[in-house]
Protein backbone atom coordinates (compact mmCIF):
# COMPACT_ATOMS: atom_id res chain seq x y z
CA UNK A 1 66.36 55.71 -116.78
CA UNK A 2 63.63 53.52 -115.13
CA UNK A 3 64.98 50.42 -117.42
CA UNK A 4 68.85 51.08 -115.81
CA UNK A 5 67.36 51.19 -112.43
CA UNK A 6 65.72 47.87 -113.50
CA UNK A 7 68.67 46.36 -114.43
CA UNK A 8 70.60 47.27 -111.51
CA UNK A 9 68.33 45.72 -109.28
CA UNK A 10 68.28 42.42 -110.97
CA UNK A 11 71.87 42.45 -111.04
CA UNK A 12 72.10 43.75 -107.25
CA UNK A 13 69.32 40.14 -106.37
CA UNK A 14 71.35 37.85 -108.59
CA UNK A 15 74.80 38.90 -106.78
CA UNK A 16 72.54 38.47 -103.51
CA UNK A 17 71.64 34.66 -104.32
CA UNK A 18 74.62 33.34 -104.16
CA UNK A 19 76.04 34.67 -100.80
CA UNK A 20 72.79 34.03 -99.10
CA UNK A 21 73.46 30.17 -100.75
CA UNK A 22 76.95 29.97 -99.34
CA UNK A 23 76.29 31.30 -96.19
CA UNK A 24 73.37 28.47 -95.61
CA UNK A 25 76.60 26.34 -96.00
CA UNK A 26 77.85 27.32 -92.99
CA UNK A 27 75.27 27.68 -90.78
CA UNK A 28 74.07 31.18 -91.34
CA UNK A 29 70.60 31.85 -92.26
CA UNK A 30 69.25 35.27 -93.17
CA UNK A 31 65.90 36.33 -93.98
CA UNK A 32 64.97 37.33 -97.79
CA UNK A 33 65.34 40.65 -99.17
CA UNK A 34 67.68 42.82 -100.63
CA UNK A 35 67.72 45.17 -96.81
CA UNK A 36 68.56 42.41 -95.06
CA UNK A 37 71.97 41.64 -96.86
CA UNK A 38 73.72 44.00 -94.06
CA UNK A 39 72.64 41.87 -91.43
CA UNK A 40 73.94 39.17 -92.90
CA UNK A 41 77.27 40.50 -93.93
CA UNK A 42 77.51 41.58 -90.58
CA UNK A 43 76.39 38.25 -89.01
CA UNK A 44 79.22 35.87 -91.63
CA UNK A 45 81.78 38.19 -90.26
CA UNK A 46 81.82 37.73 -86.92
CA UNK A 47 80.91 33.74 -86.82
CA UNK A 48 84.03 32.06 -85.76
CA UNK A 49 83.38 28.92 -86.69
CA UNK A 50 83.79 30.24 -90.57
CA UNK A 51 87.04 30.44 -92.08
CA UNK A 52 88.89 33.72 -92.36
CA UNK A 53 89.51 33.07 -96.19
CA UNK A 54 85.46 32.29 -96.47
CA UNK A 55 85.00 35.16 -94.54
CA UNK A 56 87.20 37.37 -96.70
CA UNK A 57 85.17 35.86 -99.54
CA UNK A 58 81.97 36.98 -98.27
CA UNK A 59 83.34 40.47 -97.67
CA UNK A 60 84.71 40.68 -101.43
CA UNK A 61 80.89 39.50 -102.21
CA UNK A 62 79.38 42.51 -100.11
CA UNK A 63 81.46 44.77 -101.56
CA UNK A 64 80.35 43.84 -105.23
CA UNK A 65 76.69 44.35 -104.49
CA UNK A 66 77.35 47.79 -102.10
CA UNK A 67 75.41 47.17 -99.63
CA UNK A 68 74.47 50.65 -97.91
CA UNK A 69 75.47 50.16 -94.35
């Protein structure tokens, strides 16, 4: 059980990487830390200057790590 829970974590920080990466892109900088995704999420989807499909993007992205809101 501990070994799945493991796993899952690792998977959860390596879907986490890339968002926080592509968000940099665009201006948005979030602090490290798997708690702090939310924020972020929350933070990409109301910047305006983004564009709806990236921000549709980084929606899809949140949704594939399930982040706890």
């Amino acid at each position: 059980m501990a070994q799945f829970s493991n796993l899952a974590r690792c998977q959860r920080i390596q879907a986490i990487k890339p968002l926080r990466r592509r968000a940099t892109e665009f201006g948005v900088i979030a602090a490290k830390g798997t708690i702090k995704v939310a924020t972020l999420l929350t933070d990409l989807a109301a910047e305006s200057a983004i564009f709806v499909t990236a921000r549709v993007i980084f929606g899809q992205m949140g949704t594939q790590i399930k982040v706890p809101y």
